[in-house]
Protein backbone atom coordinates (compact mmCIF):
# COMPACT_ATOMS: atom_id res chain seq x y z
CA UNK A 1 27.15 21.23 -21.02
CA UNK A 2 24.42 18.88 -22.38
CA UNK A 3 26.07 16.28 -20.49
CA UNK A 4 26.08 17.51 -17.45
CA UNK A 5 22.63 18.61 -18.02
CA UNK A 6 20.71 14.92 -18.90
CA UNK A 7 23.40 14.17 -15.58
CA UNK A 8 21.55 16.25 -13.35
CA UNK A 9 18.29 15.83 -14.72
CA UNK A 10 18.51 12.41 -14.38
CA UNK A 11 19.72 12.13 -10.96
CA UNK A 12 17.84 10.12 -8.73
CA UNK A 13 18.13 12.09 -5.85
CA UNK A 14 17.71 15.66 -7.95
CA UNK A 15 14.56 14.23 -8.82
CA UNK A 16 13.54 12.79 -5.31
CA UNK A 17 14.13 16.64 -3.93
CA UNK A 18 12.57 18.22 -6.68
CA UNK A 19 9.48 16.02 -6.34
CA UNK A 20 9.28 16.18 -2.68
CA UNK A 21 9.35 20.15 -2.93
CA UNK A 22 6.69 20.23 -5.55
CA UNK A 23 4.69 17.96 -3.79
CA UNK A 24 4.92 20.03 -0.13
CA UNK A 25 4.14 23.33 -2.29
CA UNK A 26 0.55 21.76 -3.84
CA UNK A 27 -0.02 20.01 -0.49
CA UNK A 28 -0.19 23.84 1.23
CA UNK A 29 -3.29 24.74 -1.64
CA UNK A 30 -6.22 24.98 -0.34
CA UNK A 31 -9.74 25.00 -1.72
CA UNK A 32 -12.48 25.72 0.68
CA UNK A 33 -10.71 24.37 3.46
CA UNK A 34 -9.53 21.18 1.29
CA UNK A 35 -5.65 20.33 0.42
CA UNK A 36 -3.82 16.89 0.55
CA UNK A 37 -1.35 18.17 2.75
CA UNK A 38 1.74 15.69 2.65
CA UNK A 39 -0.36 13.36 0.28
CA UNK A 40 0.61 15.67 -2.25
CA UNK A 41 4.03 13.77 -2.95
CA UNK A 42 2.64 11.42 -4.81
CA UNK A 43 0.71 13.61 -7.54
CA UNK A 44 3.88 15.36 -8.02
CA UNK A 45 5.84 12.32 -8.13
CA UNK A 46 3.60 10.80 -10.90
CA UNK A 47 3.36 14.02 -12.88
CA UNK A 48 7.80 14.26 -12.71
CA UNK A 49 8.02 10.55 -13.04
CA UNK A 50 6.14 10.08 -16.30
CA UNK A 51 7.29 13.24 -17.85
CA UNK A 52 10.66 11.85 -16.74
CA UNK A 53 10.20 8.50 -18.08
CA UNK A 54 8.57 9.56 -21.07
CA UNK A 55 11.76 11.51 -21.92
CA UNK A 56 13.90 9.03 -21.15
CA UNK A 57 12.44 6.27 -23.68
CA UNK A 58 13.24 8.80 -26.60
CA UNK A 59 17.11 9.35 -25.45
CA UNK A 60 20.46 7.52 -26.49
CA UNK A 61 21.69 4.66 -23.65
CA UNK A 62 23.63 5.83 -20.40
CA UNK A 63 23.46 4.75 -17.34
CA UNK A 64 21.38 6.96 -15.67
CA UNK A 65 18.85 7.98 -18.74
CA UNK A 66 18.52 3.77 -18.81
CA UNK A 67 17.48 3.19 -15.48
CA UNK A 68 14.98 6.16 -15.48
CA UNK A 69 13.83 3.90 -18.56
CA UNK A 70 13.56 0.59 -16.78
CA UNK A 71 11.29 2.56 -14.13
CA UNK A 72 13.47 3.12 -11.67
CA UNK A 73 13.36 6.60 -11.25
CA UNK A 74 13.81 6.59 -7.38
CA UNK A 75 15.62 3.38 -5.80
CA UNK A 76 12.91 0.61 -4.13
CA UNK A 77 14.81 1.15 -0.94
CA UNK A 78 13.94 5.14 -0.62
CA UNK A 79 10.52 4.05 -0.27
CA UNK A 80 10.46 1.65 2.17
CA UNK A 81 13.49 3.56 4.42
CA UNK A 82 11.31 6.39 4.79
CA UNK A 83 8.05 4.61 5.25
CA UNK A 84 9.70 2.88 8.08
CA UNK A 85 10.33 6.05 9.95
CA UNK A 86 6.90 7.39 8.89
CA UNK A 87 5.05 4.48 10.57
CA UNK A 88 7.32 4.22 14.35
CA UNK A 89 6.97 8.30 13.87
CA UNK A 90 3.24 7.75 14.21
CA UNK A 91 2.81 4.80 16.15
CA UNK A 92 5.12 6.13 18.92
CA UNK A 93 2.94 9.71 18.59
CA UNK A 94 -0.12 7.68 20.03
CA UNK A 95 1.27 7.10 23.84
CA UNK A 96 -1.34 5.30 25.69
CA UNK A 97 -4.39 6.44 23.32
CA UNK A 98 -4.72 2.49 22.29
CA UNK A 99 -5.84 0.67 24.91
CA UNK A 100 -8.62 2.82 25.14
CA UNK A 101 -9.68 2.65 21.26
CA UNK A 102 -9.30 -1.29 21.43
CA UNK A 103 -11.08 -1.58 24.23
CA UNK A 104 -13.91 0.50 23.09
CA UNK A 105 -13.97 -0.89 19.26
CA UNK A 106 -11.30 -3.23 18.92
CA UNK A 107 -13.32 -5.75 17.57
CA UNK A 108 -15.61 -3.37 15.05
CA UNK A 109 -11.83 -2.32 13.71
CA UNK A 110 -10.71 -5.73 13.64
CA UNK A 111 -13.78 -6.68 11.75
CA UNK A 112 -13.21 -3.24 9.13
CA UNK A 113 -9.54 -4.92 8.42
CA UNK A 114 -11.09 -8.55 7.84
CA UNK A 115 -14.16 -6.79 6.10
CA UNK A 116 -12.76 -5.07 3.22
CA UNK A 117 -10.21 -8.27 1.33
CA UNK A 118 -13.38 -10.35 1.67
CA UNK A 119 -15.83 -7.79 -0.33
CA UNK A 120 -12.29 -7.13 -2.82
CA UNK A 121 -12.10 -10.85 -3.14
CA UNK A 122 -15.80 -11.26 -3.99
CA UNK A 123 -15.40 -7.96 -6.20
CA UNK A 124 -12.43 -10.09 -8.00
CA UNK A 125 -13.64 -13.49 -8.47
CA UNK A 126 -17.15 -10.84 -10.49
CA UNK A 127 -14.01 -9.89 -12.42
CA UNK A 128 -13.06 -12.91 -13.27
CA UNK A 129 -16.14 -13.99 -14.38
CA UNK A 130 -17.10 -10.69 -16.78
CA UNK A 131 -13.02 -10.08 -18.14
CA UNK A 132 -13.42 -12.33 -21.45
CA UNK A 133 -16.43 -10.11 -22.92
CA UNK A 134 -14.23 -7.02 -22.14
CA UNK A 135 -10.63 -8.44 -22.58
CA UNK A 136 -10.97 -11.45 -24.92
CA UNK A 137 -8.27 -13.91 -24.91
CA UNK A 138 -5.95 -11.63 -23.26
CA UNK A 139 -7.20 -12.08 -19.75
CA UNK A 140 -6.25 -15.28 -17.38
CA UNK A 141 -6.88 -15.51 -13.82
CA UNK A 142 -3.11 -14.80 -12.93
CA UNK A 143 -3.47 -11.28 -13.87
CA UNK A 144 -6.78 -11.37 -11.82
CA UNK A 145 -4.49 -12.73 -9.10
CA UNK A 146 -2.26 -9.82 -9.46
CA UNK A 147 -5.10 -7.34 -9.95
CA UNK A 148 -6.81 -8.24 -6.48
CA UNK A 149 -3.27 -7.62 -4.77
CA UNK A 150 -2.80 -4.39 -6.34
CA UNK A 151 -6.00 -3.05 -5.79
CA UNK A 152 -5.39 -3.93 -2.06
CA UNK A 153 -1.97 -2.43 -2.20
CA UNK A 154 -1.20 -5.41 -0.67
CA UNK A 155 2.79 -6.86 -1.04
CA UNK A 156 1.60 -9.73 1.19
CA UNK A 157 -0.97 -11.43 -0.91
CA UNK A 158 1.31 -10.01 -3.99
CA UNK A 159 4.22 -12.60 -2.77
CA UNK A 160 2.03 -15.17 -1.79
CA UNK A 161 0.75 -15.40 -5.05
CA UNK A 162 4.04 -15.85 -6.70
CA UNK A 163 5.19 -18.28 -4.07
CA UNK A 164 2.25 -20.33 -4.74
CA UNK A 165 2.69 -20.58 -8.54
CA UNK A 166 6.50 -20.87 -8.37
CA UNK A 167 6.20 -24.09 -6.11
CA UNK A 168 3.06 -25.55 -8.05
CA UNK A 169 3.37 -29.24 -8.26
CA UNK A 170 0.41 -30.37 -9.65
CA UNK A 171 0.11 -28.15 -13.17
CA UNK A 172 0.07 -31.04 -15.06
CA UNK A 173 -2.65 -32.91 -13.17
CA UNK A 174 -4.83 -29.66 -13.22
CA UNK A 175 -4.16 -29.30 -17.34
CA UNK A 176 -5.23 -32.79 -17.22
CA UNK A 177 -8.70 -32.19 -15.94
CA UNK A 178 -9.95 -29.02 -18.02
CA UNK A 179 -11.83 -28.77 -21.29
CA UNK A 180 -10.10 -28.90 -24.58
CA UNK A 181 -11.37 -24.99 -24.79
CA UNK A 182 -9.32 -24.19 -21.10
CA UNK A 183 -6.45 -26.25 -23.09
CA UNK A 184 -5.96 -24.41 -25.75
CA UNK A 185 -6.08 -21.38 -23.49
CA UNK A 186 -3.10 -22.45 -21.83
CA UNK A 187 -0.95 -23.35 -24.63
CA UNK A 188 -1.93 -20.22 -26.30
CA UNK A 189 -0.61 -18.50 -22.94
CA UNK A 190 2.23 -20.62 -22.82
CA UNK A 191 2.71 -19.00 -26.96
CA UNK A 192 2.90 -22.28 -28.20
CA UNK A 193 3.34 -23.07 -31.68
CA UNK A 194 0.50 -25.25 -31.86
CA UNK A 195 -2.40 -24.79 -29.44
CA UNK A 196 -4.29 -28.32 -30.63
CA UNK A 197 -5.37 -29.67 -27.13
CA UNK A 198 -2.39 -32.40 -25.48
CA UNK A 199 -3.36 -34.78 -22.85
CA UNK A 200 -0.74 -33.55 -21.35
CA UNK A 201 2.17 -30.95 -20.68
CA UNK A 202 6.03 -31.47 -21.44
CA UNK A 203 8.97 -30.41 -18.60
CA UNK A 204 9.23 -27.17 -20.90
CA UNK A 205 5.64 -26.59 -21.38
CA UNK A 206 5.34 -26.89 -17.35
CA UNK A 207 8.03 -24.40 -16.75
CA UNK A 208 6.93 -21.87 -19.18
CA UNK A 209 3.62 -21.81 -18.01
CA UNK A 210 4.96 -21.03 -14.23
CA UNK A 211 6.78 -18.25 -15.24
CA UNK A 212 3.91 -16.76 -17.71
CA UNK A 213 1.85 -17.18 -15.14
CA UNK A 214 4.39 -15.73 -12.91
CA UNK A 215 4.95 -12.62 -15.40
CA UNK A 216 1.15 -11.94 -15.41
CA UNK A 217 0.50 -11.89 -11.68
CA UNK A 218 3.59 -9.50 -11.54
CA UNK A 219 1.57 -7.27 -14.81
CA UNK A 220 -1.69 -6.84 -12.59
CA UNK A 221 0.06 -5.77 -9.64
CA UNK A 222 1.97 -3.51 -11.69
CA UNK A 223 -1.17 -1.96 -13.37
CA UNK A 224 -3.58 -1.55 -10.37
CA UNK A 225 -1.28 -0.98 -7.52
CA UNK A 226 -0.87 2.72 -8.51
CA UNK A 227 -4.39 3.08 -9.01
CA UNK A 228 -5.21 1.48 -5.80
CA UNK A 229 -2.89 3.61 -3.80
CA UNK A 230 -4.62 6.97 -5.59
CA UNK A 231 -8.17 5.63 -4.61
CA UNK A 232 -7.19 4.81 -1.08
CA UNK A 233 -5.87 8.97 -1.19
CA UNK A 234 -8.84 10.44 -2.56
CA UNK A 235 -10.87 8.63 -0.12
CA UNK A 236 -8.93 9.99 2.90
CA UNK A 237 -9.15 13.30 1.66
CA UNK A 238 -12.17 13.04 -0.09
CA UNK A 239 -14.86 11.67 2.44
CA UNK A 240 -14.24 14.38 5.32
CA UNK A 241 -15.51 17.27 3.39
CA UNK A 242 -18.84 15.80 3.06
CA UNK A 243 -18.24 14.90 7.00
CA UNK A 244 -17.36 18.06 7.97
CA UNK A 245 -20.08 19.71 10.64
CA UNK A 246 -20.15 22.93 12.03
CA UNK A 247 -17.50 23.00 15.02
CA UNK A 248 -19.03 22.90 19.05
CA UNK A 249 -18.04 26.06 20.45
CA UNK A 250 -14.68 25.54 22.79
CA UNK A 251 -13.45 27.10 25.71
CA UNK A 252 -10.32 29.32 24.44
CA UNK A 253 -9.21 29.47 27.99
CA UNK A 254 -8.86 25.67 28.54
CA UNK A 255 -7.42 24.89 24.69
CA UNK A 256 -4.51 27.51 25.66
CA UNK A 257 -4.12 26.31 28.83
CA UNK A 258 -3.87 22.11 27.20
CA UNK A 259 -1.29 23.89 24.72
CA UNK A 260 0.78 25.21 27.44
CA UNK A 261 0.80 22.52 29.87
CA UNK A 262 4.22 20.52 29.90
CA UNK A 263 4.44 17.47 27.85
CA UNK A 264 6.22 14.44 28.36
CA UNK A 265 9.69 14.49 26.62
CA UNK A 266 9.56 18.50 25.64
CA UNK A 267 13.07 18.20 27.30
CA UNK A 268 14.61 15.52 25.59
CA UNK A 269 17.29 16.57 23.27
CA UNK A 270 16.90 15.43 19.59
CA UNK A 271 19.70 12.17 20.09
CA UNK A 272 18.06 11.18 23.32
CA UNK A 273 15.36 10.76 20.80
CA UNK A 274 17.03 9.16 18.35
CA UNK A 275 18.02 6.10 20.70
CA UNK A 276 14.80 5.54 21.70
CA UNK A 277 13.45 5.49 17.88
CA UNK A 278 16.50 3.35 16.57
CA UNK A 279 15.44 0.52 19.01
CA UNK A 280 11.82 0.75 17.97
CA UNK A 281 13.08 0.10 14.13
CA UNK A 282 15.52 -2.82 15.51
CA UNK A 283 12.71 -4.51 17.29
CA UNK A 284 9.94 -3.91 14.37
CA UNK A 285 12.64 -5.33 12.06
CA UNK A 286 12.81 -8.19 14.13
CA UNK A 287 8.89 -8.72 14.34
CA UNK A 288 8.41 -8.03 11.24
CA UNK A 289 10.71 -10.85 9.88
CA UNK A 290 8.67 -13.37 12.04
CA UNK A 291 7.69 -16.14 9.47
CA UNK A 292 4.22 -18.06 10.76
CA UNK A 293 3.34 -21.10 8.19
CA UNK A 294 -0.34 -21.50 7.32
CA UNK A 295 0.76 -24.33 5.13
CA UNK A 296 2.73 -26.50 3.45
CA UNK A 297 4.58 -23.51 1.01
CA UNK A 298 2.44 -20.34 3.02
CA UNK A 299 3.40 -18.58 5.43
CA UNK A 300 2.45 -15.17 7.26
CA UNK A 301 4.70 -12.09 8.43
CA UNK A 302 4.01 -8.69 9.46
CA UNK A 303 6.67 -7.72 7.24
CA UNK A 304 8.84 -4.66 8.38
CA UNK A 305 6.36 -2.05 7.86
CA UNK A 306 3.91 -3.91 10.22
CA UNK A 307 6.61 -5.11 12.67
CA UNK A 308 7.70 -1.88 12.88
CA UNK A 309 4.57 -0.59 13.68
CA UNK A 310 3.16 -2.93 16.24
CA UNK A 311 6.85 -2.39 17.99
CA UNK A 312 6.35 1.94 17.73
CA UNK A 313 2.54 0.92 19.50
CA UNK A 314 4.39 -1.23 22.24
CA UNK A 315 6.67 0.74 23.47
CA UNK A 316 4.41 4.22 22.98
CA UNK A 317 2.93 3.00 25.80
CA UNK A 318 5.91 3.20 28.85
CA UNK A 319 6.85 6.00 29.84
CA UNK A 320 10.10 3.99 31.49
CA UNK A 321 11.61 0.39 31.24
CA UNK A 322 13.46 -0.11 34.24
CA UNK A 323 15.56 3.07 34.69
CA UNK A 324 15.12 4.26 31.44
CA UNK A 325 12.49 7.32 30.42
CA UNK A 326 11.27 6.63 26.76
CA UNK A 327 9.65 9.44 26.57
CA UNK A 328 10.32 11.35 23.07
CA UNK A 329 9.97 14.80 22.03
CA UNK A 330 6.60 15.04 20.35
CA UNK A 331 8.34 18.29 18.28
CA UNK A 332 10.94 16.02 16.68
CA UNK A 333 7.59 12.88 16.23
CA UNK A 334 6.07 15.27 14.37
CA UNK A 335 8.32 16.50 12.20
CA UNK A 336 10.04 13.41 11.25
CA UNK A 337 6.62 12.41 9.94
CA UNK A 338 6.13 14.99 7.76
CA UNK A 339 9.29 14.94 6.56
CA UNK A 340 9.39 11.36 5.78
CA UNK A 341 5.62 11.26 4.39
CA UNK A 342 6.33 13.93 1.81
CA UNK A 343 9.24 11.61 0.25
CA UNK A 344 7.70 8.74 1.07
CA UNK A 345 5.16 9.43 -1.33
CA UNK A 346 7.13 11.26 -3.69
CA UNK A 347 9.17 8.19 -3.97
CA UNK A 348 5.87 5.75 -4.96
CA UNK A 349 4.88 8.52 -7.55
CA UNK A 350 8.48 8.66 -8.86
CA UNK A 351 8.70 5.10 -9.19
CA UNK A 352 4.95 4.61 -10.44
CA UNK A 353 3.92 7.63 -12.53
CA UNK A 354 4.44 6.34 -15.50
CA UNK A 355 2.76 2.75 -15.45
CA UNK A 356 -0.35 5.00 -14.43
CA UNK A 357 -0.81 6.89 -17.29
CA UNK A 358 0.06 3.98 -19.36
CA UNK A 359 -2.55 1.81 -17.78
CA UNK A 360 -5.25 4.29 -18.52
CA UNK A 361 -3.87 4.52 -22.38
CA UNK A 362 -2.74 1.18 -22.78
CA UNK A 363 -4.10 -2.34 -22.90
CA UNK A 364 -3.94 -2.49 -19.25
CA UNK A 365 -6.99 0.14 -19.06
CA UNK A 366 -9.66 -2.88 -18.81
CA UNK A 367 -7.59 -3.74 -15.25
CA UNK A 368 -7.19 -0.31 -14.36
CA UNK A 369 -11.01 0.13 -13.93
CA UNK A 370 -11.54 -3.40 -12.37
CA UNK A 371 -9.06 -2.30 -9.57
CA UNK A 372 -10.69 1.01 -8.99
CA UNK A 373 -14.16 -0.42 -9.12
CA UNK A 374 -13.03 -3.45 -6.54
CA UNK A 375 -11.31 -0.58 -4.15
CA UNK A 376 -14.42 1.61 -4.45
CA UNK A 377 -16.76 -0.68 -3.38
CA UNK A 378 -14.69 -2.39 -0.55
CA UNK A 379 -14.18 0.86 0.83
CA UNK A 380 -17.81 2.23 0.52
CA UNK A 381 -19.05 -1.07 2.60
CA UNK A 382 -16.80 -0.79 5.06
CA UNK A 383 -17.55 2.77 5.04
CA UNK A 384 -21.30 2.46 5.37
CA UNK A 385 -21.17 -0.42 8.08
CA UNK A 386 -18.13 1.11 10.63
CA UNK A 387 -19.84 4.34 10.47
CA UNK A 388 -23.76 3.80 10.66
CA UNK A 389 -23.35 0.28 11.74
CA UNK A 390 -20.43 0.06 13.98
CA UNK A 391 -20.81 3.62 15.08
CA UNK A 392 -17.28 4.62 14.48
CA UNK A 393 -16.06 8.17 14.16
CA UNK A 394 -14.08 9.07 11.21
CA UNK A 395 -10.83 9.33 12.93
CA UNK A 396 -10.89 5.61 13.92
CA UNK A 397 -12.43 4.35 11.03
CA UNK A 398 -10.31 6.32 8.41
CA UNK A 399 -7.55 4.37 9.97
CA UNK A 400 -9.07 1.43 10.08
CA UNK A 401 -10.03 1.55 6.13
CA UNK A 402 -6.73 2.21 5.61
CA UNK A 403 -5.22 -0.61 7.45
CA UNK A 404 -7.88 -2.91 5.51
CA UNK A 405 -6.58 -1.97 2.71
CA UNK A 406 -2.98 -2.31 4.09
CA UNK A 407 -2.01 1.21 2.83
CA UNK A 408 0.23 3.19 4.76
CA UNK A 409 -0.22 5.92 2.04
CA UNK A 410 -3.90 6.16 2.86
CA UNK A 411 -2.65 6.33 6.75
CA UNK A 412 -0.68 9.28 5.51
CA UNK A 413 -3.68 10.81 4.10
CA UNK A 414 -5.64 10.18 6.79
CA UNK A 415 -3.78 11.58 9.17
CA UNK A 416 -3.26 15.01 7.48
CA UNK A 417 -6.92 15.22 6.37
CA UNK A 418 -7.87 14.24 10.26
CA UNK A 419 -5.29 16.17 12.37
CA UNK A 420 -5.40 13.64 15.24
CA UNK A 421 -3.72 10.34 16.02
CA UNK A 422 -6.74 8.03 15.82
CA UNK A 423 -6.28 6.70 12.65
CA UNK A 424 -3.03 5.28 13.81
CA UNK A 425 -5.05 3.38 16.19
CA UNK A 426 -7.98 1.96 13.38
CA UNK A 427 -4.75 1.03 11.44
CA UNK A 428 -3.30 -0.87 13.54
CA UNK A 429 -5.73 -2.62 14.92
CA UNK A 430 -6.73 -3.64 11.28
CA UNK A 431 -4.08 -4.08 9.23
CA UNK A 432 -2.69 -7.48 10.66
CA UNK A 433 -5.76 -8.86 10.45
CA UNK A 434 -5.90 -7.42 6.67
CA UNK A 435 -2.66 -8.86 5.88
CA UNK A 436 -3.81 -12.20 7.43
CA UNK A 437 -7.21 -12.31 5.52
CA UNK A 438 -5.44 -11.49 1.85
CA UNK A 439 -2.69 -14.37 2.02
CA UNK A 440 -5.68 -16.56 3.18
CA UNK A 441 -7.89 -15.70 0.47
CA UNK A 442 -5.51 -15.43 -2.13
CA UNK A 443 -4.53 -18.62 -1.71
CA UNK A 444 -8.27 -20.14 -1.90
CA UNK A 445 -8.30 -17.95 -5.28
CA UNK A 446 -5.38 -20.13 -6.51
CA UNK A 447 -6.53 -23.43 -5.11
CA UNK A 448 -9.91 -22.96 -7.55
CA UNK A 449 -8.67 -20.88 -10.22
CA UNK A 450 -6.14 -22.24 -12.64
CA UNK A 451 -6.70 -20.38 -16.01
């Protein structure tokens, strides 16, 4: 009986349903008009995955109780399976709504997603400069590295940063050229057993100081993408209240008569649907992949989730190719997006729950604030300058926050807290330009940053 109890407990997907229902049941509170709505997954996800976790670090090996241990409380590929059908869900909800937004703002929104990795990159290079009087020795500029992507929930910038160390060339000539201080700081990194100052770094010295360096970008991310993605929610759900006006008066007549008119697809049945929505995934996939160099060892992509997006925009926009109607029930749109939101973000609580709590017990506390500080301010300019600058209501500009900061979570939250499409539109009109701008400046942040 105990056996099969730690089995089920331990159970990935158990726990993915639990979590999911948890997180739809606090979603539905409501506090003086407030709730998160779907964006509730992820509290619930980092409440069961640390409790969870926690658990599991006091039991005997097996194969499930270990993995729950290792972090993996919900498999990587949950998350991004059902944050693929959350973003064509929304992007093919918008129909022709685009053009119009672009062609009214498109370059304030394009400007929000450029905006906000420039003000986190300034906000991380002040890091940078302040971490050794609050982290002493223990602080390097990799974990910086990885502390900027995380913050920016970015996977982009993330990668680019390890593809940029992995395939660096020149660590010896760079060793070469710093103080005997910056020396010793690298051979203490490197845990050498003497840290005297070399004029130089062996084969093995080389290669171990790639991979620490490696290791720590991968320990910043780790730390401050959580946090990150909890800002970017509070924000979304967060700033409307203090938006919130009293509403115009509306003609009852004319909002029943909207609701009633016929809408395009109504009649589709629900595989019809699913055709049309499996070839928007195929092509996204296929954009997504696209690899466009910025350099010798750089290069850009959308990756899926963007791909996929910019494919869901496309083809929201014909109503037929050729003798084809794409038209899709908006019922079965909507639904599949709050279905896959919920686990979506149950999933990145699940799997993240646990290095949350630990960053704000742990050593990793000192990054934890830096990342919430950098996302904080980042958002508050862009905040301050689409809406009182650029004039943009909070529907677009949610969106296009949200896309600076490359978060489809804070999408998801926007979209609940907003109860329109237009943040779809501010997001993506922003985020490729987002994605763009952090491999770009991430990669200046390398080229003048060694240690």
């Amino acid at each position: 009986m105990k056996q099969y109890l730690i089995s089920v407990c331990f159970d990935q997907y158990f726990l993915l349903f639990v979590t999911a229902a948890l997180g739809a049941a606090i979603g539905k509170i409501k506090i003086k008009g407030f709730s998160f709505g779907s964006s509730a997954g992820i509290f619930a996800g980092i409440f069961v995955g640390w409790l969870i976790t926690t658990i599991a670090k006091t039991m005997p090996d097996n194969t499930a109780v270990a993995s729950v241990a290792a972090g993996t409380v919900a498999p990587q590929t949950f998350m991004t399976f059902f944050l693929l059908l959350f973003i064509a869900a929304v992007g093919l909800s918008c129909g022709g709504k685009i053009k119009a937004i672009l062609k009214k703002s498109g370059i304030k929104i394009v400007a929000i997603g450029i905006l906000i990795p420039v003000v986190s990159m300034a906000m991380t290079v002040g890091c940078l400069q302040v971490a050794p009087k609050f982290m002493g020795d223990s602080y390097d500029a990799y974990q910086i590295a990885g502390l900027y992507s995380g913050a920016m929930t970015n996977t982009a910038s993330f990668g680019t940063s390890l593809e940029i160390v992995g395939s660096m060339e020149d660590v010896n000539e760079r060793y070469t050229a710093l103080s005997d201080e910056h020396k010793t700081r690298v051979l203490k990194l490197i845990e050498a057993e003497d840290t005297t100052p070399t004029e130089s770094l062996n084969e093995g010295q080389i290669a171990a100081f790639i991979g620490k360096a490696k290791s720590n970008i991968s320990l910043g991310y780790a730390i401050s993408f959580p946090v990150g993605t909890i800002v970017i929610i509070l924000a979304m759900s967060v700033i409307p209240v203090f938006l919130r006006k009293k509403k115009p008066q509306v003609d009852e007549d004319a909002v029943k008569a909207a609701h009633n008119a016929p809408k395009p697809g109504m009649d589709k049945p629900f595989f019809y649907s699913a055709v049309i929505f499996g070839l928007v995934m195929a092509v996204g996939i296929l954009i997504g992949n696209i690899k466009i160099p910025l350099g010798s060892s750089i290069t850009f992509s959308l990756s899926s989730v963007g791909g996929v997006l910019i494919s869901a925009l496309i083809f929201s926009n014909f109503k037929k190719i050729g003798p084809f109607d794409m038209t899709i029930n908006p019922k079965t749109l909507g639904y599949l997006r709050e279905f896959s939101l919920i686990f979506f973000m149950s999933v990145v609580g699940l799997n993240n729950g646990y290095k949350v709590i630990q960053a704000f017990t742990g050593s990793g506390l000192v990054i934890a604030i830096m990342a919430i500080i950098i996302e904080v301010v980042a958002i508050a300019v862009a905040f301050v300058i689409g809406r009182y600058v650029f004039k943009l209501n909070w529907g677009v500009l949610s969106g296009a926050i949200s896309g600076g900061c490359t978060s489809a979570v804070g999408l998801g939250a926007a979209l609940s807290t907003v109860g329109t499409d237009e943040p779809t539109m501010g997001y993506g009109a922003a985020q490729p330009f987002a994605i763009l701008a952090n491999v770009v400046l991430i990669s200046l942040f390398h080229s003048n940053f060694f240690i």
